[in-house]
Protein backbone atom coordinates (compact mmCIF):
# COMPACT_ATOMS: atom_id res chain seq x y z
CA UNK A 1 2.09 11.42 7.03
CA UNK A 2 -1.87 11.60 7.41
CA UNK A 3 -3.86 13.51 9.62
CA UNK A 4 -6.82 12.65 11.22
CA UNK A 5 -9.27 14.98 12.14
CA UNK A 6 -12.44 14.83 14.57
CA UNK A 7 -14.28 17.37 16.13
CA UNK A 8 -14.54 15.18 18.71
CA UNK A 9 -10.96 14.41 19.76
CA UNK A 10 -7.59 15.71 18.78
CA UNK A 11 -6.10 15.01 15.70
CA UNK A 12 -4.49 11.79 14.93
CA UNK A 13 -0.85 11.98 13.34
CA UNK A 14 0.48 8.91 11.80
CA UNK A 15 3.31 7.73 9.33
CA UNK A 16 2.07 6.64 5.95
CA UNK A 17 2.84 2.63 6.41
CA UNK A 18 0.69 2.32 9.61
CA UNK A 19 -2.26 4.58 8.13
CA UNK A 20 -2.52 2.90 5.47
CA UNK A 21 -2.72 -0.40 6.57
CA UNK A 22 -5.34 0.11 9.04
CA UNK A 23 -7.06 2.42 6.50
CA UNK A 24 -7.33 -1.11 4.27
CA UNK A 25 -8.33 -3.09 7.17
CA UNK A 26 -11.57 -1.07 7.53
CA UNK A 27 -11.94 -0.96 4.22
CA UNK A 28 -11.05 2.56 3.08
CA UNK A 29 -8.97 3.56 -0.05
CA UNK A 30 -5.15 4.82 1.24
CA UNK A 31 -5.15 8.30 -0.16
CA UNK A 32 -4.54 12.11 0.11
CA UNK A 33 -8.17 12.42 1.09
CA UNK A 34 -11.15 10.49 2.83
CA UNK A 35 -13.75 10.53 5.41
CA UNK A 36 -14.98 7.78 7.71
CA UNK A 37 -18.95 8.36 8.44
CA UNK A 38 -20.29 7.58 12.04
CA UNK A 39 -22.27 5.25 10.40
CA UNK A 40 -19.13 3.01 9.30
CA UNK A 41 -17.34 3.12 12.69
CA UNK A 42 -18.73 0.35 14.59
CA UNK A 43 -18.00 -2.00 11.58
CA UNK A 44 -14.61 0.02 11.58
CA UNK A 45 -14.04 -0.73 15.05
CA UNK A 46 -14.65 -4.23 14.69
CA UNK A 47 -12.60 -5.03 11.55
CA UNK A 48 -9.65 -3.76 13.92
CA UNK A 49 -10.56 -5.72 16.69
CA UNK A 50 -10.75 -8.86 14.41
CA UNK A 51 -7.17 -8.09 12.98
CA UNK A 52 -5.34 -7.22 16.33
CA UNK A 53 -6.43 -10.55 17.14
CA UNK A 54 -5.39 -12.43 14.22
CA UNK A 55 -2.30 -10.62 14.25
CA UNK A 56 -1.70 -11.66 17.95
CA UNK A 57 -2.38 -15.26 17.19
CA UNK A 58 0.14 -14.71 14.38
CA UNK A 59 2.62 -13.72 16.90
CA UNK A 60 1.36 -16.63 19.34
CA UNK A 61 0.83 -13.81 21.66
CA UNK A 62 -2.61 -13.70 23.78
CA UNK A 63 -5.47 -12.03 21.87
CA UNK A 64 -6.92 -10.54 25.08
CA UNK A 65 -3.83 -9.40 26.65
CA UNK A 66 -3.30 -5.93 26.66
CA UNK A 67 -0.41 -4.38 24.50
CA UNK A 68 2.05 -2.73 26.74
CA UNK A 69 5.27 -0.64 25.40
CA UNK A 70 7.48 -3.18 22.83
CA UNK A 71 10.90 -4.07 24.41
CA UNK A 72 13.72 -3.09 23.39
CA UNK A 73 14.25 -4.40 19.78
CA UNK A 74 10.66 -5.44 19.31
CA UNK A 75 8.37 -3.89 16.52
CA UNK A 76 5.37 -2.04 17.67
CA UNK A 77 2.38 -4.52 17.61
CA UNK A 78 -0.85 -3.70 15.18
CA UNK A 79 -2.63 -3.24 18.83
CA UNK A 80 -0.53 -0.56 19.78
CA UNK A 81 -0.73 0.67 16.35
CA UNK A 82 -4.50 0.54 16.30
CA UNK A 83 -5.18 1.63 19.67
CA UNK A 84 -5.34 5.72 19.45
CA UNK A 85 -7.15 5.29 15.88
CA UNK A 86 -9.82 2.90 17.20
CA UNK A 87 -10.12 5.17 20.45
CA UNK A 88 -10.87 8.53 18.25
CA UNK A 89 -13.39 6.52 16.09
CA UNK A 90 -15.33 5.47 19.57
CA UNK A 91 -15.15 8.86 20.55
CA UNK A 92 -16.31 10.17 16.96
CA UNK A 93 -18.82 7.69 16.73
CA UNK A 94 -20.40 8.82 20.36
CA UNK A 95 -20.46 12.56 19.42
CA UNK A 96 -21.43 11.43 15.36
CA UNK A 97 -19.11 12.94 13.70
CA UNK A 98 -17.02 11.89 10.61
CA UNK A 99 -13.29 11.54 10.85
CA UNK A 100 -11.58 13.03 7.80
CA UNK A 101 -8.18 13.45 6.52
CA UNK A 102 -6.51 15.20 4.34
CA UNK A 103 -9.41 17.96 4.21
């Protein structure tokens, strides 16, 4: 489980699997430890962007279409996985802070 931490937001729970991959999207090392600088998020932010879409197009789903809740049976999407980190890194990013974990 990691924990993400701003002082801008509230903290950010996710399960291992999900953190980590969007941790290596953007570029980070997976580990017990690590900080994203507010100087990293708008690439960050964008490196998401640019796999939810690529994932969606994998799918053959709509990359501008918005991500609603998975049906029943259906595996949560990276969008929907991506969605709360990429909105605590725009909110981070706005108030310059870093978001750590594991700290």
């Amino acid at each position: 489980m990691y924990k993400f931490r701003s002082r801008a937001d509230s903290d950010l729970f996710m399960n291992q699997g999900p953190a980590e991959r969007i941790l290596g999207i953007i570029g980070k090392q997976p580990g017990p430890q690590g900080i994203i600088e507010p100087a990293d998020m708008a690439r960050a932010i964008a490196a998401l962007q640019a796999a939810v879409d690529e994932d969606e197009r994998a799918r053959g789903g709509d990359p501008a279409a918005q991500g609603g809740a998975p049906a029943s049976g259906q595996a949560v999407t990276l969008r929907q996985r991506a969605w709360p980190f990429v909105q605590l890194l725009k909110r981070s990013l706005e108030a310059d802070t870093p978001v750590v974990w594991g700290v």
